[in-house]
PDB file of N, CA and C in Angstrom:
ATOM      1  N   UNK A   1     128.563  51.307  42.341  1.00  0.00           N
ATOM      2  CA  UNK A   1     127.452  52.208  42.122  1.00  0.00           C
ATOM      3  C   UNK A   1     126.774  52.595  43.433  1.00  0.00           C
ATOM      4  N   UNK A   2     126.629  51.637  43.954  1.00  0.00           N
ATOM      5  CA  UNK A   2     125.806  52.303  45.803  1.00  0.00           C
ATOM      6  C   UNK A   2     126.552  53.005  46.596  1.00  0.00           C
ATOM      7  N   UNK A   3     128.455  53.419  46.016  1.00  0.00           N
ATOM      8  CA  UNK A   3     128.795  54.331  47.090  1.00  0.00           C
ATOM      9  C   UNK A   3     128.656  55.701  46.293  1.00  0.00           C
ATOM     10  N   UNK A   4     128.261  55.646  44.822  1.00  0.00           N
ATOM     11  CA  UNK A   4     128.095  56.931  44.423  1.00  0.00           C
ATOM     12  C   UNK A   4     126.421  57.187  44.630  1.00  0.00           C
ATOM     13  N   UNK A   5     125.528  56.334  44.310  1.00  0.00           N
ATOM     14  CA  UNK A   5     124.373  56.735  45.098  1.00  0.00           C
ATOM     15  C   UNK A   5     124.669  57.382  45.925  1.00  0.00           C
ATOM     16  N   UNK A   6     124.777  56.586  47.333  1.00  0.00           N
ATOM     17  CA  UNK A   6     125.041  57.274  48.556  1.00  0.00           C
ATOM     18  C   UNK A   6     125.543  59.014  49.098  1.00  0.00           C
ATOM     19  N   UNK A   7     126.467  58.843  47.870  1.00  0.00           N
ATOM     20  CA  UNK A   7     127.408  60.295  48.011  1.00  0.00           C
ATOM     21  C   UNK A   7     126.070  61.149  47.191  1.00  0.00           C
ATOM     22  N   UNK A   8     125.959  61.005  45.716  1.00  0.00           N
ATOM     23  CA  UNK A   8     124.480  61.732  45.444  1.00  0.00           C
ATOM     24  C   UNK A   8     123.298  62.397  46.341  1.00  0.00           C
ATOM     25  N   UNK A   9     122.644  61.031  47.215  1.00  0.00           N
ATOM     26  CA  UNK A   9     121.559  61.709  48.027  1.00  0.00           C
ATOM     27  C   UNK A   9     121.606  62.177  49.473  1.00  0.00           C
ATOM     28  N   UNK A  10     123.590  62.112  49.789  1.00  0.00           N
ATOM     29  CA  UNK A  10     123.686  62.638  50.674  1.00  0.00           C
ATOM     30  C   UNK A  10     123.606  61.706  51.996  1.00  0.00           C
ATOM     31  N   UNK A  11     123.841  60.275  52.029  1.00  0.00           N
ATOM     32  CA  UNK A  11     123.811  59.477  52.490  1.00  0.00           C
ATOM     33  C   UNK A  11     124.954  58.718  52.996  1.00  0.00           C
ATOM     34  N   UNK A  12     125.404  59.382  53.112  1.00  0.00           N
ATOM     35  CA  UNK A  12     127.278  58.893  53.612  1.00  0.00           C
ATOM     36  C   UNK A  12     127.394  59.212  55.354  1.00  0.00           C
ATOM     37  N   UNK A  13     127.866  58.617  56.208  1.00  0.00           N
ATOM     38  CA  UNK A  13     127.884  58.446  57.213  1.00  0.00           C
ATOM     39  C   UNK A  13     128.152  59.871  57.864  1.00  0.00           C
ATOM     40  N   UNK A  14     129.165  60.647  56.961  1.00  0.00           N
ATOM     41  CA  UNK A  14     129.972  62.022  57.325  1.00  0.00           C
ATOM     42  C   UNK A  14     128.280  62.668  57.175  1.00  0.00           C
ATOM     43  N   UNK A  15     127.881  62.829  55.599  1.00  0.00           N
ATOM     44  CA  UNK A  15     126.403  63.721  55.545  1.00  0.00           C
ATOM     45  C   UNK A  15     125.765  63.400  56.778  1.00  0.00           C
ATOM     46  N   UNK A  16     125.251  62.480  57.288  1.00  0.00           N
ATOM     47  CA  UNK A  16     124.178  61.842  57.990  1.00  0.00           C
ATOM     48  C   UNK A  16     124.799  62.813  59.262  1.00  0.00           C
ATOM     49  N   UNK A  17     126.118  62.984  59.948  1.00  0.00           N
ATOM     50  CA  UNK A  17     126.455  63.222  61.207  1.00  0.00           C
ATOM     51  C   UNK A  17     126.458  64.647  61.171  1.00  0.00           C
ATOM     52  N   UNK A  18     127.146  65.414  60.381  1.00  0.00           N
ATOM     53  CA  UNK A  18     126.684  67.087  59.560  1.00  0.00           C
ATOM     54  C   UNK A  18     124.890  67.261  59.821  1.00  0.00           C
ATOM     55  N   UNK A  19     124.297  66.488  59.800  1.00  0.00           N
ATOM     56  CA  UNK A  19     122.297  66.584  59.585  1.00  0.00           C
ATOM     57  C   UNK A  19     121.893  66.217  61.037  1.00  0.00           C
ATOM     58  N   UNK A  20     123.021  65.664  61.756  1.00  0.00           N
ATOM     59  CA  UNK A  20     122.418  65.289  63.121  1.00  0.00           C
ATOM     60  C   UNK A  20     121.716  64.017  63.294  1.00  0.00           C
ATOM     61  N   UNK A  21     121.562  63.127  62.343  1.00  0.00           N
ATOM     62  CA  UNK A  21     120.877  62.081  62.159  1.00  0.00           C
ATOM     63  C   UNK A  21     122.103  60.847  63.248  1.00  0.00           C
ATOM     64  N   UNK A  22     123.054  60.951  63.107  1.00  0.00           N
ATOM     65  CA  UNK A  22     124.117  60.155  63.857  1.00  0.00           C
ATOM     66  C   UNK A  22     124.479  60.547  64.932  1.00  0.00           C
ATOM     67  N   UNK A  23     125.035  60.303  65.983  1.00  0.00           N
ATOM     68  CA  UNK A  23     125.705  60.419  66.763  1.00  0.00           C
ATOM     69  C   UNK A  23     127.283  60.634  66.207  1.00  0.00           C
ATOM     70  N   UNK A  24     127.866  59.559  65.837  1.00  0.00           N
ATOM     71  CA  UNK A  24     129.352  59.419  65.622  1.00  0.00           C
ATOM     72  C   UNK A  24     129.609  59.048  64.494  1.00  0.00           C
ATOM     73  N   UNK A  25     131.146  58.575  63.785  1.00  0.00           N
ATOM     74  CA  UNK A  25     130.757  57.906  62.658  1.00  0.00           C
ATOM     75  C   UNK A  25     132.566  57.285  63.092  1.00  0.00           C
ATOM     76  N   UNK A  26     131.942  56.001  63.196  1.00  0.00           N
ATOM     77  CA  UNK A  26     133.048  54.911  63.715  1.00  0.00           C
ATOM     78  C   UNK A  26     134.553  54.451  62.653  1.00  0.00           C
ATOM     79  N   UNK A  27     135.602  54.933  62.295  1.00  0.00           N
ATOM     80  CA  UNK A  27     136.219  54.612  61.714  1.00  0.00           C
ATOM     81  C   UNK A  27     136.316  53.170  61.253  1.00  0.00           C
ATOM     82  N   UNK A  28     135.959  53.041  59.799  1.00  0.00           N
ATOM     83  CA  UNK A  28     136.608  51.661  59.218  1.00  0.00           C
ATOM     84  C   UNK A  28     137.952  51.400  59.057  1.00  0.00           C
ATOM     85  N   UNK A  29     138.547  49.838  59.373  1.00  0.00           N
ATOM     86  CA  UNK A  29     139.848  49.491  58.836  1.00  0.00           C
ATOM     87  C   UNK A  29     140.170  49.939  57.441  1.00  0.00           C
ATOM     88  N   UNK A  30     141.415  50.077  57.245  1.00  0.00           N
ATOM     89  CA  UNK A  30     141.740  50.331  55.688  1.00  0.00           C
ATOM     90  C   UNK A  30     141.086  49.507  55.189  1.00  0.00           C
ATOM     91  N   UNK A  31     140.252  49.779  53.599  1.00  0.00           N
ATOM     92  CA  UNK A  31     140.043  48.799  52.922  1.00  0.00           C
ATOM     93  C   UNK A  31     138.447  48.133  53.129  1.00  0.00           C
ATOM     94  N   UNK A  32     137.602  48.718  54.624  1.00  0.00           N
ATOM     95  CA  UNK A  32     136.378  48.697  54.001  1.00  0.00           C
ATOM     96  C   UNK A  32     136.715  47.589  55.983  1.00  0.00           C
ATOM     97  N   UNK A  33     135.137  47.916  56.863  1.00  0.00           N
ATOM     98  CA  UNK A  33     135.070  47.099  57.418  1.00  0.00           C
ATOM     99  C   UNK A  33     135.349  45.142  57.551  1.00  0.00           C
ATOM    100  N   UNK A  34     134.992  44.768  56.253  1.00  0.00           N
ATOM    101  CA  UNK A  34     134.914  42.754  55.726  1.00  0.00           C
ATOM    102  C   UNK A  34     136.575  43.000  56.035  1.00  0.00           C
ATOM    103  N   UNK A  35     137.352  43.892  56.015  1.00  0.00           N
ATOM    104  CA  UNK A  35     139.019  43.530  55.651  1.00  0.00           C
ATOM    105  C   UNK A  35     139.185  42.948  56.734  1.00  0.00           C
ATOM    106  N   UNK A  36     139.284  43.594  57.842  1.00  0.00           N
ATOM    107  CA  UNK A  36     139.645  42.583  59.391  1.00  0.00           C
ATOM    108  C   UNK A  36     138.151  43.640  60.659  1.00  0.00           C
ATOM    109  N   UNK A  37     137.380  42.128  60.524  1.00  0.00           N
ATOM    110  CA  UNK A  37     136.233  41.801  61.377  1.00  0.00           C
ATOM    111  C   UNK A  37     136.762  42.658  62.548  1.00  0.00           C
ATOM    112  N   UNK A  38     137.963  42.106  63.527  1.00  0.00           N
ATOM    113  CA  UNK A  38     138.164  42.548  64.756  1.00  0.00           C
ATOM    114  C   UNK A  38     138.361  43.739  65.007  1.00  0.00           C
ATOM    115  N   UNK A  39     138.988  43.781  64.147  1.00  0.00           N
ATOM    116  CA  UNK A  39     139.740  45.577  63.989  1.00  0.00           C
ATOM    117  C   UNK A  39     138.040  46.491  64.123  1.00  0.00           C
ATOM    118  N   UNK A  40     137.299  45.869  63.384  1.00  0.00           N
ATOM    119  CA  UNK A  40     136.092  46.884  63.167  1.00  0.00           C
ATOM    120  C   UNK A  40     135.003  46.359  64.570  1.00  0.00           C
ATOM    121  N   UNK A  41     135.027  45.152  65.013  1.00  0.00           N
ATOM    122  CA  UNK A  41     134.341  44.866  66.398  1.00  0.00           C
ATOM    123  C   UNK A  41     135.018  45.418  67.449  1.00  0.00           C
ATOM    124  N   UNK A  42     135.881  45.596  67.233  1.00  0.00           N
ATOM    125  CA  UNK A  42     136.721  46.583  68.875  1.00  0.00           C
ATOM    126  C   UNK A  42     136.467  47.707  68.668  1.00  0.00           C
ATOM    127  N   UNK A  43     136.444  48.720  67.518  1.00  0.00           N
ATOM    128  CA  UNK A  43     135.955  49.722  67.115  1.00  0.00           C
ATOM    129  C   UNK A  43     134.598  50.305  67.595  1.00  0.00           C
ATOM    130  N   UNK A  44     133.588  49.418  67.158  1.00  0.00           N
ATOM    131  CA  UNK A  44     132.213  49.156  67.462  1.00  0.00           C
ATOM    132  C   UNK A  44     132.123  48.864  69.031  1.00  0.00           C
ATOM    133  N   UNK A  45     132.574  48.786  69.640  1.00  0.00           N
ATOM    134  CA  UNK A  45     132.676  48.286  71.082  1.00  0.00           C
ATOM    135  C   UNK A  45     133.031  49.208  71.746  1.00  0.00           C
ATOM    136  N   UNK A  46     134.574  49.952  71.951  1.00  0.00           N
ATOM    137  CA  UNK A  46     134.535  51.089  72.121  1.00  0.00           C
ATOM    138  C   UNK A  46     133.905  52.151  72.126  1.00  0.00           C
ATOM    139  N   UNK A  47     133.474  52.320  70.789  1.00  0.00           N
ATOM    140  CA  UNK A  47     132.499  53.755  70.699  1.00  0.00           C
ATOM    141  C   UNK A  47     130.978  53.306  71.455  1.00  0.00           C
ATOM    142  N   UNK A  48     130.612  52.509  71.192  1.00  0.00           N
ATOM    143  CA  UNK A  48     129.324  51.571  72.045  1.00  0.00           C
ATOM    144  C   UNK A  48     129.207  52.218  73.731  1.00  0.00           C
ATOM    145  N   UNK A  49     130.905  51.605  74.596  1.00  0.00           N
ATOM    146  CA  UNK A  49     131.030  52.424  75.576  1.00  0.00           C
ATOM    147  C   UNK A  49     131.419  53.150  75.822  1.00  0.00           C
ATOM    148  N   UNK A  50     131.818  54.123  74.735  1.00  0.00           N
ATOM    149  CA  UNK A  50     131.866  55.405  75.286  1.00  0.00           C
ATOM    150  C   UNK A  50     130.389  56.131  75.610  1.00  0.00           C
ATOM    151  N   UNK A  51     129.972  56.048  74.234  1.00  0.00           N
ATOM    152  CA  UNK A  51     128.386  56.350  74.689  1.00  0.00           C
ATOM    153  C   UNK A  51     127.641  55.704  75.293  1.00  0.00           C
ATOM    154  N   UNK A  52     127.929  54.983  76.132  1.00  0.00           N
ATOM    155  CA  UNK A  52     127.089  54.546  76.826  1.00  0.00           C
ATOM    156  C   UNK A  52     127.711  55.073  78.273  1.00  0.00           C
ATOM    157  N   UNK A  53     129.007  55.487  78.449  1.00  0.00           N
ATOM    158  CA  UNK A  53     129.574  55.667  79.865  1.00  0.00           C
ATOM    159  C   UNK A  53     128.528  57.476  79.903  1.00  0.00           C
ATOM    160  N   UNK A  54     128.751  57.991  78.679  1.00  0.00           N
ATOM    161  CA  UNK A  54     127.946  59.723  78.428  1.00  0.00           C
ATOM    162  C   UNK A  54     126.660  59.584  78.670  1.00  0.00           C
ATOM    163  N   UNK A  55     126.111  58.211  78.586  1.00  0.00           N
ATOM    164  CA  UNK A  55     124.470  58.210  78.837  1.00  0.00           C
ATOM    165  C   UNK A  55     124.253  58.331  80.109  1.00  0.00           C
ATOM    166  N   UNK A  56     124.976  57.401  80.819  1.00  0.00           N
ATOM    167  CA  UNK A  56     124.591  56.599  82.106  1.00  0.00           C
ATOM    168  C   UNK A  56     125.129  58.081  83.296  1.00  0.00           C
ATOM    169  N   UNK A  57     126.140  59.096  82.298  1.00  0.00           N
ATOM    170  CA  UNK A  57     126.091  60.106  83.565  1.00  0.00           C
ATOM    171  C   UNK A  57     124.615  61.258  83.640  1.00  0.00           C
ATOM    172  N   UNK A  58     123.418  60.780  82.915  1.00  0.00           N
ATOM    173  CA  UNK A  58     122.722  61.485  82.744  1.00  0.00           C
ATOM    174  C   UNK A  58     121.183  61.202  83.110  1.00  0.00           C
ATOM    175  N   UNK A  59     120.355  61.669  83.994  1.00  0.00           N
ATOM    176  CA  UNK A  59     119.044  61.203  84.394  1.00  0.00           C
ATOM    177  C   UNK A  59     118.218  61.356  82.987  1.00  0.00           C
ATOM    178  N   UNK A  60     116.960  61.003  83.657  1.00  0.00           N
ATOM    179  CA  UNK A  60     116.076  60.224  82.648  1.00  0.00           C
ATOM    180  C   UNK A  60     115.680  61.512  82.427  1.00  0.00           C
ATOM    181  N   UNK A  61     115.154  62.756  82.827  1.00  0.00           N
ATOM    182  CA  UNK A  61     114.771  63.854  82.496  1.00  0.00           C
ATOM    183  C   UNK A  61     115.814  64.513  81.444  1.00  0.00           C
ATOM    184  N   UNK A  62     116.686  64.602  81.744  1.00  0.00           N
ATOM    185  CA  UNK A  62     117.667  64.829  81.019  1.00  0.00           C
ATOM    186  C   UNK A  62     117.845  63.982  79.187  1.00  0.00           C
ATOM    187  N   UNK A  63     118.420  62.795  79.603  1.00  0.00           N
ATOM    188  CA  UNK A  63     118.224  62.265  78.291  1.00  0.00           C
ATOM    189  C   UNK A  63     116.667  62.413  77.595  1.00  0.00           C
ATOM    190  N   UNK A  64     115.507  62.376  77.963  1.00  0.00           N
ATOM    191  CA  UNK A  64     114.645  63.139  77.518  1.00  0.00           C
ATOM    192  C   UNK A  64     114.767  63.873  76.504  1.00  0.00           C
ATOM    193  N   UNK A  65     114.879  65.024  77.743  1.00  0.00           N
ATOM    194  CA  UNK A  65     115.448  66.668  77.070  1.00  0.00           C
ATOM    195  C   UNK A  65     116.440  66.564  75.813  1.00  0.00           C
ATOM    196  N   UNK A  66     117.199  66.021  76.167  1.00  0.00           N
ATOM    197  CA  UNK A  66     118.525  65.937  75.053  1.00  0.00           C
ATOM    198  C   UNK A  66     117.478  65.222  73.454  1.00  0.00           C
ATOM    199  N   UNK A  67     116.923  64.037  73.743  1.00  0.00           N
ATOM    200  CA  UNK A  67     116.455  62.858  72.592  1.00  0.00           C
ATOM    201  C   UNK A  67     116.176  64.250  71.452  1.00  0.00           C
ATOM    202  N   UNK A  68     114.853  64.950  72.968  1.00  0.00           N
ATOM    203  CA  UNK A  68     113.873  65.930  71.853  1.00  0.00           C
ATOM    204  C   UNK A  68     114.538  67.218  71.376  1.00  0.00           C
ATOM    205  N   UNK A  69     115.529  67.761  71.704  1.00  0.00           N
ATOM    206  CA  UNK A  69     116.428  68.836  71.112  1.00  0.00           C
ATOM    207  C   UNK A  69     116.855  67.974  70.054  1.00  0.00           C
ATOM    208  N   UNK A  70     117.672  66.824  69.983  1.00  0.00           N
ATOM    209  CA  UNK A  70     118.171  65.854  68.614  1.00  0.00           C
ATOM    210  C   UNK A  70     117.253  66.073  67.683  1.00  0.00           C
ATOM    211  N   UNK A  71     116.004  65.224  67.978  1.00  0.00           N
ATOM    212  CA  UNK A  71     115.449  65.386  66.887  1.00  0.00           C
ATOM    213  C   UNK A  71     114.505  66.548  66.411  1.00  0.00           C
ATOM    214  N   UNK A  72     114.187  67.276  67.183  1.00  0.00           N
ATOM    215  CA  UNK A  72     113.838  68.682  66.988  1.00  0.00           C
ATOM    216  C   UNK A  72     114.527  69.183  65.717  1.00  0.00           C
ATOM    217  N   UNK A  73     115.832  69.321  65.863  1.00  0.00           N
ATOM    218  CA  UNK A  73     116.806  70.239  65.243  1.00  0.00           C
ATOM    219  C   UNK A  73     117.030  69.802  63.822  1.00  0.00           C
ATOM    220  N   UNK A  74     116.878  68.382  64.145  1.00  0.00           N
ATOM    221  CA  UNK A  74     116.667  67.639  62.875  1.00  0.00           C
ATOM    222  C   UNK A  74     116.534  67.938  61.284  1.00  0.00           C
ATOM    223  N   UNK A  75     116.908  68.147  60.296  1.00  0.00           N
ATOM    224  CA  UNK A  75     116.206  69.080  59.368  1.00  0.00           C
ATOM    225  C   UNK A  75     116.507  70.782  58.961  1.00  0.00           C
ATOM    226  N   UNK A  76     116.931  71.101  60.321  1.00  0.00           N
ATOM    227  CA  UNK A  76     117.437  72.782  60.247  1.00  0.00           C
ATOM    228  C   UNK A  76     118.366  73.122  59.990  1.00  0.00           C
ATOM    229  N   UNK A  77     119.411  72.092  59.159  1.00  0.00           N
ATOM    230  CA  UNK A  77     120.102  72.616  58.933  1.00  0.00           C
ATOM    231  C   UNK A  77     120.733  71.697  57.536  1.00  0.00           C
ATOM    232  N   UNK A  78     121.554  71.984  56.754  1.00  0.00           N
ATOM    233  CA  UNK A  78     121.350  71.591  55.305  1.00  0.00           C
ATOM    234  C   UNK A  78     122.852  71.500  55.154  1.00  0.00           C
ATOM    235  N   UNK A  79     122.970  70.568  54.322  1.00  0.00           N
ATOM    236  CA  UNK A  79     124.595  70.713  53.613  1.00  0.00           C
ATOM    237  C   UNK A  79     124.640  71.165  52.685  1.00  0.00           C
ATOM    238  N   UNK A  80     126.093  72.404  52.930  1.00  0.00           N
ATOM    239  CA  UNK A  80     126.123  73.111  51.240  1.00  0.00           C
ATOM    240  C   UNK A  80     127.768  71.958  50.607  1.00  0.00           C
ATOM    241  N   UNK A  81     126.556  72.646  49.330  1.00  0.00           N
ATOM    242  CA  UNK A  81     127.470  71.809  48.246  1.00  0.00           C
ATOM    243  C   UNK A  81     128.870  71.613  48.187  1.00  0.00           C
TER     244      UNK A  81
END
């Protein structure tokens, strides 16, 4: 029942990244992250530094700028059905 919630109010990792609310949306192992821990911590690790190698090429004015365009935009834009 909580993954059809989810899909209902639009709360699925894909919706959330479509709305701008995410950054990325990290592939799970077949079968749901609990299937194999590692598989999904190397996953999580990776994407971790990637964005973090995209941060660190960027001054503080900058990431700023960027945070408040994110969440600015936030909202403006809607998923169709």
């Amino acid at each position: 029942k909580t993954r059809e919630a989810a899909e209902a109010l639009r709360l699925t990792a894909q919706d959330l990244a479509k709305l701008g609310v995410n950054d990325q949306v990290i592939k799970e192992p077949l079968g749901g992250a609990h299937r194999d821990p590692n598989m999904t911590l190397e996953a999580v690790r990776a994407a971790i530094a990637e964005m973090l190698a995209e941060l660190l090429q960027k001054n503080r004015k900058q990431l700023l700028a960027d945070r408040r365009k994110k969440y600015l935009k936030m909202g403006m834009t809607g998923l169709a059905a």
